[in-house]
C-alpha atoms as a PDB file:
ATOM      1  CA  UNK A   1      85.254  40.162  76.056  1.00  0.00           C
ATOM      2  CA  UNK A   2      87.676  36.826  76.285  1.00  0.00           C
ATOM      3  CA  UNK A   3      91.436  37.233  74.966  1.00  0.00           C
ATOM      4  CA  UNK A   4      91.291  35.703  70.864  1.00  0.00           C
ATOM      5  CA  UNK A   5      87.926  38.248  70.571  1.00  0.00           C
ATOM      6  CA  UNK A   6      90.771  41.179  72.245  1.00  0.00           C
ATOM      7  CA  UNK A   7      93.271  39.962  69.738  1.00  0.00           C
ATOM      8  CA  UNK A   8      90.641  40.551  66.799  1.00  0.00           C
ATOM      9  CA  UNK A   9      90.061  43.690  67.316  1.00  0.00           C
ATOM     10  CA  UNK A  10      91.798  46.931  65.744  1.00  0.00           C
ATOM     11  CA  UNK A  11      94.563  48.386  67.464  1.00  0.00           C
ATOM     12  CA  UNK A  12      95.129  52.132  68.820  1.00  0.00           C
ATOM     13  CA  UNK A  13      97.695  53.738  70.384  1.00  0.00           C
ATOM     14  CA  UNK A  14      99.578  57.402  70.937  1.00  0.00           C
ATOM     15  CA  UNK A  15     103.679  57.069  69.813  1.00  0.00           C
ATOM     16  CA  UNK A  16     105.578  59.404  70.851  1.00  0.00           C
ATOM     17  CA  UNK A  17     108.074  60.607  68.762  1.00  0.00           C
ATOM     18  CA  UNK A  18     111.241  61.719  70.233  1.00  0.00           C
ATOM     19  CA  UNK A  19     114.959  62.362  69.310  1.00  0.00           C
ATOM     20  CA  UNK A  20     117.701  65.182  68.995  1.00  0.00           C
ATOM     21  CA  UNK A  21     117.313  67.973  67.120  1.00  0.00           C
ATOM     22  CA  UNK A  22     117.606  67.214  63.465  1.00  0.00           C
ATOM     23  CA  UNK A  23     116.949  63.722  63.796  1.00  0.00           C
ATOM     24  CA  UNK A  24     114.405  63.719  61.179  1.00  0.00           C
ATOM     25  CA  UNK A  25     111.253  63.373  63.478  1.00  0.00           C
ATOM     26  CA  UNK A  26     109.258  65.901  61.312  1.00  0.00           C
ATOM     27  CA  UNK A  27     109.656  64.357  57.881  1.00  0.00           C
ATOM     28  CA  UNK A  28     109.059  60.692  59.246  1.00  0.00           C
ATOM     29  CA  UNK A  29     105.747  62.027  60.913  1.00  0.00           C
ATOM     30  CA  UNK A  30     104.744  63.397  57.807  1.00  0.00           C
ATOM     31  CA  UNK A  31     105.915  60.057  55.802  1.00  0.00           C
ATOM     32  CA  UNK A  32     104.188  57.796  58.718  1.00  0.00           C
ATOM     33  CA  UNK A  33     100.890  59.649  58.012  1.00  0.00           C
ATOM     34  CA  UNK A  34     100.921  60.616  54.320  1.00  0.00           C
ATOM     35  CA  UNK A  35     100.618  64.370  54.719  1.00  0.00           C
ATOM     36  CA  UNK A  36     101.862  66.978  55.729  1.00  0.00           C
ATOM     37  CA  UNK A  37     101.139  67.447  59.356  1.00  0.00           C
ATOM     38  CA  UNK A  38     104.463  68.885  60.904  1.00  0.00           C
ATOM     39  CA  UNK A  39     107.141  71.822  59.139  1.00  0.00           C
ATOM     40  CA  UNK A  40     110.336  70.699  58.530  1.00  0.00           C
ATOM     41  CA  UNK A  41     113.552  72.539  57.980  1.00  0.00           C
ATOM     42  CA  UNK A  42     117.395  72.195  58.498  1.00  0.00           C
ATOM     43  CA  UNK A  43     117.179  74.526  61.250  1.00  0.00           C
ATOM     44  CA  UNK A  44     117.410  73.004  64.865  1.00  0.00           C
ATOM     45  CA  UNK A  45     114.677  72.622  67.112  1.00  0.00           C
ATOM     46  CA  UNK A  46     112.256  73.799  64.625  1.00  0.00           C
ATOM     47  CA  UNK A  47     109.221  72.299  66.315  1.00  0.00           C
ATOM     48  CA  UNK A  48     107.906  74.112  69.301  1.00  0.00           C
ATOM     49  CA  UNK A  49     104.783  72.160  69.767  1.00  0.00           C
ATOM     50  CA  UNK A  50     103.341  68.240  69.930  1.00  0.00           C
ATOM     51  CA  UNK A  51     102.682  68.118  66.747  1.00  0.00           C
ATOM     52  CA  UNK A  52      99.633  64.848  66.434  1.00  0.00           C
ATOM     53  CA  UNK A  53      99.927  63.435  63.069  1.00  0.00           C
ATOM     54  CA  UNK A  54      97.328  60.712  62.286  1.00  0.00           C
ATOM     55  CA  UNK A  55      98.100  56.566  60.686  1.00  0.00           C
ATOM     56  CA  UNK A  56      95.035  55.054  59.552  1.00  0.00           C
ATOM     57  CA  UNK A  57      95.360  51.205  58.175  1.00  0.00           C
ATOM     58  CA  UNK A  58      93.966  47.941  58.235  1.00  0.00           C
ATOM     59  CA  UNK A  59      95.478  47.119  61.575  1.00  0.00           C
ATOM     60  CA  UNK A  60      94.165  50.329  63.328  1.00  0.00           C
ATOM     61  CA  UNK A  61      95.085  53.647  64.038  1.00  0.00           C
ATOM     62  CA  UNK A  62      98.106  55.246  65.148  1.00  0.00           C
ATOM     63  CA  UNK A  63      98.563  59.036  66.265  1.00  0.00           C
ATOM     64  CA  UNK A  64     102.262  60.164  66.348  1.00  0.00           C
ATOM     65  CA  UNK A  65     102.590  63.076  68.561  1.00  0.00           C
ATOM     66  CA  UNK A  66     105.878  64.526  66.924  1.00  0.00           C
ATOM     67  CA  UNK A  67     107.907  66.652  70.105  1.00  0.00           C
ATOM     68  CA  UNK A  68     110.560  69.560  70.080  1.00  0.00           C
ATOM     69  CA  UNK A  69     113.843  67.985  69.882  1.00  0.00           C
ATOM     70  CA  UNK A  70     115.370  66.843  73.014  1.00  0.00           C
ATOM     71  CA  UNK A  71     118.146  69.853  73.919  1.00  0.00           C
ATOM     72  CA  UNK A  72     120.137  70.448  77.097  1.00  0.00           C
ATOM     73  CA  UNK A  73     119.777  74.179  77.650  1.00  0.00           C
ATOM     74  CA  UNK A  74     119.268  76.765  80.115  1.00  0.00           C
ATOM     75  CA  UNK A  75     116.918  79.163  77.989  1.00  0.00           C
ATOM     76  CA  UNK A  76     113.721  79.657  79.160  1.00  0.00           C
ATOM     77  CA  UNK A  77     112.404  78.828  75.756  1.00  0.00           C
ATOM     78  CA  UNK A  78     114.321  75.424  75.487  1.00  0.00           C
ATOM     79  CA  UNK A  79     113.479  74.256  78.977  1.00  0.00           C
ATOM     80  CA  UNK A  80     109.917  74.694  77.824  1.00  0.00           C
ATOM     81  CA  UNK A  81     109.981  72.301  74.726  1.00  0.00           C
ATOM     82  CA  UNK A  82     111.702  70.006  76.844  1.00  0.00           C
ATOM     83  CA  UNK A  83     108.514  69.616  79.287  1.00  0.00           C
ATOM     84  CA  UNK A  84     106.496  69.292  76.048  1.00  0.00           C
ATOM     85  CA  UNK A  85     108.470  66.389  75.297  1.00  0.00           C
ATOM     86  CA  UNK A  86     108.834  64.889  78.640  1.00  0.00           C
ATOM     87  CA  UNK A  87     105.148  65.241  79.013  1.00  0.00           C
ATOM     88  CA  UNK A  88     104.267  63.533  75.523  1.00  0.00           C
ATOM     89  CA  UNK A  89     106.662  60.468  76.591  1.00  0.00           C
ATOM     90  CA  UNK A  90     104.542  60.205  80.051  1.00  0.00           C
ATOM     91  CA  UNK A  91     100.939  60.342  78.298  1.00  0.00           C
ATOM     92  CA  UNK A  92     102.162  57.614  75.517  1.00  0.00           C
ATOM     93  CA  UNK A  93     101.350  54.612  75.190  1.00  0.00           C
ATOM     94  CA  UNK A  94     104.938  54.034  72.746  1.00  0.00           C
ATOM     95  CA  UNK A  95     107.369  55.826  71.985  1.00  0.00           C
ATOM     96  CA  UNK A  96     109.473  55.971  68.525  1.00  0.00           C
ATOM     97  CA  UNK A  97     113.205  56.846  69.506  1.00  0.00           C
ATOM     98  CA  UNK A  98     114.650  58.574  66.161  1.00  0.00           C
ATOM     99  CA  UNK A  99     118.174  58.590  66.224  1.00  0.00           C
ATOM    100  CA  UNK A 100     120.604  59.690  62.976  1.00  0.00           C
ATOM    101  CA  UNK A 101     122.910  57.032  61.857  1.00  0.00           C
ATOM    102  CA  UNK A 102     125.113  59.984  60.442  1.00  0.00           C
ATOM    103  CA  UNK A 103     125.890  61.385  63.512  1.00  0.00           C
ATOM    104  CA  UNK A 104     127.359  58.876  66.303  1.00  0.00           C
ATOM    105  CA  UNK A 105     125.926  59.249  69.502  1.00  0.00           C
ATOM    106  CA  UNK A 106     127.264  61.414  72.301  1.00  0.00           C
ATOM    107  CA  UNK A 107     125.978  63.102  75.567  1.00  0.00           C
ATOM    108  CA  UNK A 108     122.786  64.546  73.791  1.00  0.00           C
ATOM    109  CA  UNK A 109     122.277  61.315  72.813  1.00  0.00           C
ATOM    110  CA  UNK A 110     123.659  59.552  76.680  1.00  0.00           C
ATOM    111  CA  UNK A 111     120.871  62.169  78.299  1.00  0.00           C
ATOM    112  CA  UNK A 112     118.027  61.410  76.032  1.00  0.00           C
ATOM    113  CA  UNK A 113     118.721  57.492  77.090  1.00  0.00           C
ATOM    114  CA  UNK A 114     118.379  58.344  80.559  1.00  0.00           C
ATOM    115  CA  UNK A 115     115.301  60.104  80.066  1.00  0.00           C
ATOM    116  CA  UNK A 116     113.990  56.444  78.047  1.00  0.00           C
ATOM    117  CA  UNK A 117     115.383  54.787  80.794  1.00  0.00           C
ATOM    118  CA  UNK A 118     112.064  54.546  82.694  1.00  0.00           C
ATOM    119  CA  UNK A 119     109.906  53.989  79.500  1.00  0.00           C
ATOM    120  CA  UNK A 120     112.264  51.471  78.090  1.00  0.00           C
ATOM    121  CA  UNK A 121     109.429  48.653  77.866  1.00  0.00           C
ATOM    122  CA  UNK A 122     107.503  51.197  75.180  1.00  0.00           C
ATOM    123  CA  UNK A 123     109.913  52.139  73.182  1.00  0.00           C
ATOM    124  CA  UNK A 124     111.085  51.373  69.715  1.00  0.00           C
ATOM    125  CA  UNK A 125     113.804  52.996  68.008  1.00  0.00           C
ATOM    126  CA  UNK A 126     114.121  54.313  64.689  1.00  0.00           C
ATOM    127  CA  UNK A 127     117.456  54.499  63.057  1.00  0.00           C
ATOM    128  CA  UNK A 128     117.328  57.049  60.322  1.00  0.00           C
ATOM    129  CA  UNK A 129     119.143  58.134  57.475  1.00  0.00           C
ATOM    130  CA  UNK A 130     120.701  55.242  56.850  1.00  0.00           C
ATOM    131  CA  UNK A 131     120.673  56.421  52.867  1.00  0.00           C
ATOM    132  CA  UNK A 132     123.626  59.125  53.496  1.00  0.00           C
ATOM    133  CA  UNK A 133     127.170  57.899  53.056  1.00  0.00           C
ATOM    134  CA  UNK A 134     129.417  57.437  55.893  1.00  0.00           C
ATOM    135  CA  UNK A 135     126.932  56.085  58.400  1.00  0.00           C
ATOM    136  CA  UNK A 136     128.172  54.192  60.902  1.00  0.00           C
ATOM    137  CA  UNK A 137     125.544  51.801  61.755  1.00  0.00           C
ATOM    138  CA  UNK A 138     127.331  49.633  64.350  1.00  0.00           C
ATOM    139  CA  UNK A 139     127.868  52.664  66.475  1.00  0.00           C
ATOM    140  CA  UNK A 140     124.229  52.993  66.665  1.00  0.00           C
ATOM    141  CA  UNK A 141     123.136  49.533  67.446  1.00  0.00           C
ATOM    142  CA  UNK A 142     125.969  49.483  69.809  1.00  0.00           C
ATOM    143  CA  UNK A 143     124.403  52.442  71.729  1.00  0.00           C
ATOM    144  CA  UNK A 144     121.000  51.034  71.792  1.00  0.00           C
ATOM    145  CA  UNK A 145     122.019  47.782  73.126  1.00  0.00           C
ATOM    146  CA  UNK A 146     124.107  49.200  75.688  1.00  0.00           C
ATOM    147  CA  UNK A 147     121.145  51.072  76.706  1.00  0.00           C
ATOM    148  CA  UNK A 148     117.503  49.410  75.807  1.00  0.00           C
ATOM    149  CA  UNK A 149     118.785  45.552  76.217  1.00  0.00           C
ATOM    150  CA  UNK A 150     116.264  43.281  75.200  1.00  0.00           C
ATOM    151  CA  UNK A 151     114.346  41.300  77.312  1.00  0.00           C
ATOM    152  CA  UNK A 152     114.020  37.958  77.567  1.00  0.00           C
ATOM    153  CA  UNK A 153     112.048  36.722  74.585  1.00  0.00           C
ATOM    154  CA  UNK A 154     111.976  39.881  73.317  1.00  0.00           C
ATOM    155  CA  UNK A 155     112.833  40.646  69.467  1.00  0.00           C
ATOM    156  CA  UNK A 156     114.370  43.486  68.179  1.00  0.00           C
ATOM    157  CA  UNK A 157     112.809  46.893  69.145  1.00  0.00           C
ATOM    158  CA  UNK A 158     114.898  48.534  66.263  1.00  0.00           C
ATOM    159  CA  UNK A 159     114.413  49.053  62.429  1.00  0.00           C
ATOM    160  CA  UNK A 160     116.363  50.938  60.204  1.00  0.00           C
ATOM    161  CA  UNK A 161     115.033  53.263  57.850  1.00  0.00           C
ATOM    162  CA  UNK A 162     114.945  56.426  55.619  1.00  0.00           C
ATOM    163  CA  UNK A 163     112.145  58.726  56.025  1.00  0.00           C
ATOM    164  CA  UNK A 164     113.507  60.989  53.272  1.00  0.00           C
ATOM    165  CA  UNK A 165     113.390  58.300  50.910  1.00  0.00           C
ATOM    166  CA  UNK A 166     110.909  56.085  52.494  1.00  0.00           C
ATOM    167  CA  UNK A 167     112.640  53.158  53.401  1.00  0.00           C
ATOM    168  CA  UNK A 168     111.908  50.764  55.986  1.00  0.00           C
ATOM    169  CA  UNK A 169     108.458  52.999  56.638  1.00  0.00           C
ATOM    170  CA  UNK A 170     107.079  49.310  56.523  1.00  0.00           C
ATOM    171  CA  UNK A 171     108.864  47.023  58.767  1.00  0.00           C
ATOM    172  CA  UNK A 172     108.377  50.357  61.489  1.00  0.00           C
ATOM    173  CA  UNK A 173     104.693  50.485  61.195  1.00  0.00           C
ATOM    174  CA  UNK A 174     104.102  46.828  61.599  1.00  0.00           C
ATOM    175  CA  UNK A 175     106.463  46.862  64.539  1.00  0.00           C
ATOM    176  CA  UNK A 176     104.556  49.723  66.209  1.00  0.00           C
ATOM    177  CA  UNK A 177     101.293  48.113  65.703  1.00  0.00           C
ATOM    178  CA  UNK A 178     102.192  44.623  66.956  1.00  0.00           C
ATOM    179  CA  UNK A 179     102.875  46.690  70.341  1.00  0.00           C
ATOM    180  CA  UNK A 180      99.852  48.660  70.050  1.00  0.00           C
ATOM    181  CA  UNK A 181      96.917  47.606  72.404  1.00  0.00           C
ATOM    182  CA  UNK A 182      93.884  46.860  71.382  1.00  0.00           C
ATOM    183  CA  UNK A 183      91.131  49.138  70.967  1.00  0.00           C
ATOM    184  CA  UNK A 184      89.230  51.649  68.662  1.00  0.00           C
ATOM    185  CA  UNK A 185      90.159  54.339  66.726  1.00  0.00           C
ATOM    186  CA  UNK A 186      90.564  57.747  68.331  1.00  0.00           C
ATOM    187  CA  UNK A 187      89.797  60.055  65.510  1.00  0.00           C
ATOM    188  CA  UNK A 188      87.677  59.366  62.255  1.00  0.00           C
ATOM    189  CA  UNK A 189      88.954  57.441  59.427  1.00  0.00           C
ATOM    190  CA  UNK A 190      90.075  60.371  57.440  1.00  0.00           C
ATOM    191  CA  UNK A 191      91.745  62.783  59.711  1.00  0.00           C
ATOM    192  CA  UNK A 192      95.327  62.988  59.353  1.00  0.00           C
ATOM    193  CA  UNK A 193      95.797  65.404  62.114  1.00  0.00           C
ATOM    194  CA  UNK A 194      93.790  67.441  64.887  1.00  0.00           C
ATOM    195  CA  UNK A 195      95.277  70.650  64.229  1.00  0.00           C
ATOM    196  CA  UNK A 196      93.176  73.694  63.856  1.00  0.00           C
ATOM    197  CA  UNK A 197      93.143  75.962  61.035  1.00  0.00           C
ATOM    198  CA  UNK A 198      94.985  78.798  62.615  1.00  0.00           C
ATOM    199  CA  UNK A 199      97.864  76.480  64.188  1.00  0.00           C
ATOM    200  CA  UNK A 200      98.275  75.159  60.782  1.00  0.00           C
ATOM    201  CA  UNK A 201      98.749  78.420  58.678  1.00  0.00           C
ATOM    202  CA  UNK A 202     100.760  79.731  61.446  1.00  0.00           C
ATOM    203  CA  UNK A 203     103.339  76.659  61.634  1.00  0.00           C
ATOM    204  CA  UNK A 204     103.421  77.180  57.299  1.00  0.00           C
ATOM    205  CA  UNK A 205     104.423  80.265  57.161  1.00  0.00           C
ATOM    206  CA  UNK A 206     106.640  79.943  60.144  1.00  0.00           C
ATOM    207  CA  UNK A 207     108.385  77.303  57.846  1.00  0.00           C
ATOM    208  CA  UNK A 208     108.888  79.724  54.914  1.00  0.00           C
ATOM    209  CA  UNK A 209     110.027  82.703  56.974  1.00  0.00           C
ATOM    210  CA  UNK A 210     112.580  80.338  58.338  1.00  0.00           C
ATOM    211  CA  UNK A 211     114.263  79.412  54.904  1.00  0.00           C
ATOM    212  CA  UNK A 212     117.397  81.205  54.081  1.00  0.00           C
ATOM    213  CA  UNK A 213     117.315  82.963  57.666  1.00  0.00           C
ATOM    214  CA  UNK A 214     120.533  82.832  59.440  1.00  0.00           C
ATOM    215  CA  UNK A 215     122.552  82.536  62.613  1.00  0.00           C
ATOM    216  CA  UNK A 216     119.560  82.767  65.526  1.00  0.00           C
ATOM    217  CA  UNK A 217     116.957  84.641  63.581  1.00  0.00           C
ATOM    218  CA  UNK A 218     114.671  81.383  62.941  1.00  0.00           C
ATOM    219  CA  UNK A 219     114.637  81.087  66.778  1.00  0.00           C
ATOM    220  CA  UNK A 220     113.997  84.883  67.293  1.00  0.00           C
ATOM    221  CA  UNK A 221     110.239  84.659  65.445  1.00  0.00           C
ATOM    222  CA  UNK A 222     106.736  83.419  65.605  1.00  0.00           C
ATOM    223  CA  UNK A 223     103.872  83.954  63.608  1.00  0.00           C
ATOM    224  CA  UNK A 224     100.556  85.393  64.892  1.00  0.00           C
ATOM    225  CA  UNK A 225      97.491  84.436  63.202  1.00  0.00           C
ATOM    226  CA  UNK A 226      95.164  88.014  63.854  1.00  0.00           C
ATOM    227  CA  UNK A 227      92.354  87.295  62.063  1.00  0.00           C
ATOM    228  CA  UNK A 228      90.350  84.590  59.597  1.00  0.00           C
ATOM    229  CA  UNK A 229      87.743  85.345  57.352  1.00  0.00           C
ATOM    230  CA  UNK A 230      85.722  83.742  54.627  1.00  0.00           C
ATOM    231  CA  UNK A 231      84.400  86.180  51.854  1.00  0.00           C
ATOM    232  CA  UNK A 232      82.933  86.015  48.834  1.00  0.00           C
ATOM    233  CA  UNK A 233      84.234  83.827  46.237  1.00  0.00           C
ATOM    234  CA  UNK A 234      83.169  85.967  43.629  1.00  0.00           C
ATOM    235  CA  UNK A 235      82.002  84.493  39.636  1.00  0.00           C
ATOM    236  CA  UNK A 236      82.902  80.925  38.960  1.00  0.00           C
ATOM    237  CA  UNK A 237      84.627  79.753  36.029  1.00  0.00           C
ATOM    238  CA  UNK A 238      81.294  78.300  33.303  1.00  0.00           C
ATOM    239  CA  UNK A 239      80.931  74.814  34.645  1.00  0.00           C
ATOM    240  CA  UNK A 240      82.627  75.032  37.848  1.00  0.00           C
ATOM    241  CA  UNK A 241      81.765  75.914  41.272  1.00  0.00           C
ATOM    242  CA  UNK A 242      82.769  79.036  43.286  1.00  0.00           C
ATOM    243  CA  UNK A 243      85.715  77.907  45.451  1.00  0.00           C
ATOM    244  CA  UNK A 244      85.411  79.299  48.898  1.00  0.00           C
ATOM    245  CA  UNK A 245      88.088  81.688  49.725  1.00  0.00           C
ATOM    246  CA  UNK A 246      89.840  82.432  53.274  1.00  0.00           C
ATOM    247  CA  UNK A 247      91.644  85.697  53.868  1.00  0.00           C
ATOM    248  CA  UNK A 248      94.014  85.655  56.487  1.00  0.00           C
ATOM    249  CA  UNK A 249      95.428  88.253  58.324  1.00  0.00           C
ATOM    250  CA  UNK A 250      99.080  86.939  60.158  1.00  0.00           C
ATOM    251  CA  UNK A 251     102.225  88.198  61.521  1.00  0.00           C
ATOM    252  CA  UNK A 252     105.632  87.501  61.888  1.00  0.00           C
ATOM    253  CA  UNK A 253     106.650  88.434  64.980  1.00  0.00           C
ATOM    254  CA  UNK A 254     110.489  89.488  65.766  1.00  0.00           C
ATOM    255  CA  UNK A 255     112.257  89.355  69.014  1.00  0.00           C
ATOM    256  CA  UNK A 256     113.998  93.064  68.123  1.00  0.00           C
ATOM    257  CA  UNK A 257     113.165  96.386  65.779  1.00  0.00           C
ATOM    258  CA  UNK A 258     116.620  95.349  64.094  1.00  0.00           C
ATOM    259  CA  UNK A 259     115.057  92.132  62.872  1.00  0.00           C
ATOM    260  CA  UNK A 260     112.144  93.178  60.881  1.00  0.00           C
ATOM    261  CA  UNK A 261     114.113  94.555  57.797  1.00  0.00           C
ATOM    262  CA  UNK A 262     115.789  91.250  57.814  1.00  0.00           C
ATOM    263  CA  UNK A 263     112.358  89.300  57.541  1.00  0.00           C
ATOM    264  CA  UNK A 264     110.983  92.066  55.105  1.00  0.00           C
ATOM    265  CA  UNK A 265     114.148  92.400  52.472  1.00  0.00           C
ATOM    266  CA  UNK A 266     115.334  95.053  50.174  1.00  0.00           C
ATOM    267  CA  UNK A 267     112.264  97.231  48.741  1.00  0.00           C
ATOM    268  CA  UNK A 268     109.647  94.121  50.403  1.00  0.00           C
ATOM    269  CA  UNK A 269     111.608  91.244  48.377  1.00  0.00           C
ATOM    270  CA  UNK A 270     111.524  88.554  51.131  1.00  0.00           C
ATOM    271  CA  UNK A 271     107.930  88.969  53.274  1.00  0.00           C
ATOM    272  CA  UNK A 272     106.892  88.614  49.494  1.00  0.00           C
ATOM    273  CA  UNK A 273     108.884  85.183  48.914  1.00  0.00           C
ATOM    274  CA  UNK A 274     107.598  83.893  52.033  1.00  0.00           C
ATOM    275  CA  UNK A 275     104.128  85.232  51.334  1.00  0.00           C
ATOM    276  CA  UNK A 276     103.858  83.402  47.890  1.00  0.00           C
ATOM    277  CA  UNK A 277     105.531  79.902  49.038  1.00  0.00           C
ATOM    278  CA  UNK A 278     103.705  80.254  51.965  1.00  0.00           C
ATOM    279  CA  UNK A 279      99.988  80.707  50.081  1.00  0.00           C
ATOM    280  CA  UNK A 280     101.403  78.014  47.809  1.00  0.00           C
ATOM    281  CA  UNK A 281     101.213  75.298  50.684  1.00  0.00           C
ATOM    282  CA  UNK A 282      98.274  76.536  52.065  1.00  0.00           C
ATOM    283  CA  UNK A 283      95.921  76.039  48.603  1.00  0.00           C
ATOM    284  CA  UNK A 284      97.543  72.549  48.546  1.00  0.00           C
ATOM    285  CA  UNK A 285      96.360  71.857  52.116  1.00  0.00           C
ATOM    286  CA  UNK A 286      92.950  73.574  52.447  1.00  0.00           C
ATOM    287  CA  UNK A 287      89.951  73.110  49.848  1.00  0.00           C
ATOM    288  CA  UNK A 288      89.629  76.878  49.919  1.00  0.00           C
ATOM    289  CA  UNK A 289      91.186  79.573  48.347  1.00  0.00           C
ATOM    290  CA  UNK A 290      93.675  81.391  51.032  1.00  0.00           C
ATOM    291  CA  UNK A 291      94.288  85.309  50.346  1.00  0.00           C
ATOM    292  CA  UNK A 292      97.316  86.056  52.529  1.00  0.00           C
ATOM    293  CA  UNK A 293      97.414  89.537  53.895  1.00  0.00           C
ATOM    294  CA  UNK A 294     101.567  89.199  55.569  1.00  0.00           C
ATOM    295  CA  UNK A 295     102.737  91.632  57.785  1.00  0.00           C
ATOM    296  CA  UNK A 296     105.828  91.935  60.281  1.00  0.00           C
ATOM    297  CA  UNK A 297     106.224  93.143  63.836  1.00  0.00           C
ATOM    298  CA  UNK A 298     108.304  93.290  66.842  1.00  0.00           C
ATOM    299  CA  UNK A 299     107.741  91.661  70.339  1.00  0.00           C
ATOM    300  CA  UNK A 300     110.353  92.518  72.217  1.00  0.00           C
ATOM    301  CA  UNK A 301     112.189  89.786  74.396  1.00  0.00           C
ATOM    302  CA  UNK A 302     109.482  87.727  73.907  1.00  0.00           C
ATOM    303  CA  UNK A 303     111.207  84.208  74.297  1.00  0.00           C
ATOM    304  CA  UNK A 304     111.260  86.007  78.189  1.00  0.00           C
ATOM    305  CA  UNK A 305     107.628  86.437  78.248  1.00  0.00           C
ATOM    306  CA  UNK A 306     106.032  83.467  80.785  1.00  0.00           C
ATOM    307  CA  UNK A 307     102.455  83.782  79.413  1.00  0.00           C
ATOM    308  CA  UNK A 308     103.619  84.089  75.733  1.00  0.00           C
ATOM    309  CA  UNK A 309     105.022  80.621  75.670  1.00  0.00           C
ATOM    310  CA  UNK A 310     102.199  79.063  77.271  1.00  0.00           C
ATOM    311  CA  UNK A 311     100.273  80.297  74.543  1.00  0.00           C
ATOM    312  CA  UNK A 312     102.384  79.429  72.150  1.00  0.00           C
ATOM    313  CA  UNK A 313     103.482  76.084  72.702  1.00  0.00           C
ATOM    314  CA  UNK A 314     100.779  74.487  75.724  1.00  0.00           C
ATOM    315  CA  UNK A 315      98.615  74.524  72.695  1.00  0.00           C
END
């Protein structure tokens, strides 16, 4: 095929997304692709897993792999989601740099630049949150030229947005896609993401269990998915078909005994809350009807257990 039949073509291409924690990689995934495809939450390092989130438009297709946020730490647990990240940026063919224009860079941010160092010629940054008062956009722009100069004949590899309020979303896409190679779609035309079905209920209610948990708690849990099952749907309403209806069987799993009464609440009050918002998001995501049978248990030490993580985030 000669070069102008090459430039006709759709585009494709993998971007991964990368950042610090809190950067706002989640919600822009979600915003990039129209869905939801990844949980988001104030608490750090919320993501344990490359999320794939799925762009579909008239230029081509685009699957943003959304990684844990990049963390200096000694944990076994953190040095894990580091690999996942570190592995994503290998493997892709860009990579979206998110960086918060509230927060001015410092050595998080001088380490994650080294790491780009080597992919510098695939990278595009991001500069979000430039909606919030106080940012200090110079700072930024300072950073990245000190660190990604452009090359020669090069435009700018940086667009500043708001993925909260969906600014900029634009100008980012086009960007990504006039770096994209050539080539045909990797997924059909109306998948959003490749995750399965028990991943997915397991990162929701991850997501609610989460909310209003404090101090090291959110990090101390995981949710098991046991077992899936479609049943009877039972009489339809006159003039309506039955809607199919999943029960689920899940877990939330705490690191210590001690934990579970903070998970379940006073007389069952909060494995209820989570069970409801949780069942809430789930009806709005799947076309069937979910029945959400919520329990909690303890591993303990699990964040020490090899074969555990490999499970839970190699997947």
């Amino acid at each position: 095929m000669d070069d102008d039949r090459m430039d006709e073509r759709k585009k494709s291409a993998f971007v991964a997304v990368v950042g610090r924690p809190s950067v706002g990689k989640s919600t822009l995934v979600n915003r990039l692709c129209g869905r939801k495809v990844a949980i988001v939450s104030p608490v750090p390092q919320t993501t344990r897993n490359a999320i794939r989130g799925i762009h579909n438009g008239e230029q081509g297709q685009l699957v943003f792999v959304d990684t844990p946020g990049r963390h200096r730490s000694g944990k076994k647990i953190n040095k894990k989601l580091s690999s996942v990240s570190a592995r994503s940026m290998e493997e892709a063919d860009l990579i979206l740099y998110v960086l918060d224009a509230s927060r001015p860079p410092g050595q998080e941010e001088e380490d994650i630049a080294a790491d780009l160092a080597p992919f510098a010629g695939k990278t595009v940054a991001a500069i979000n949150k430039i909606d919030l008062e106080g940012v200090d956009l110079d700072a930024v722009k300072r950073f990245l030229r000190e660190h990604f100069p452009p090359g020669e004949g090069e435009g700018r590899r940086d667009v500043e947005i708001s993925a909260l309020k969906k600014r900029g979303l634009d100008e980012l896409l086009a960007l990504l896609f006039s770096l994209a190679p050539p080539g045909e779609p990797f997924y059909p035309a109306d998948f959003y993401t490749d995750q399965d079905v028990s991943f997915r209920i397991a990162e929701i209610i991850r997501e609610k269990a989460i909310a209003g948990l404090r101090d090291e708690l959110p990090h101390s849990i995981y949710v098991d998915v046991a077992d899936l099952e479609f049943r009877d749907p039972g009489p339809a309403a006159e003039g309506s078909a039955p809607q199919k209806r999943l029960w689920v069987r899940a877990f939330i799993v705490t690191e210590r005994e001690s934990q579970k009464g903070m998970v379940v609440g006073k007389g069952g009050s909060r494995i209820k809350v989570i069970r409801v918002a949780a069942q809430k998001d789930l009806n709005a995501i799947f076309d069937w009807k979910i029945d959400l049978d919520l329990r909690v248990k303890t591993a303990k030490d699990w964040r020490h257990n090899d074969a555990l993580l490999k499970r839970l985030i190699d997947r």
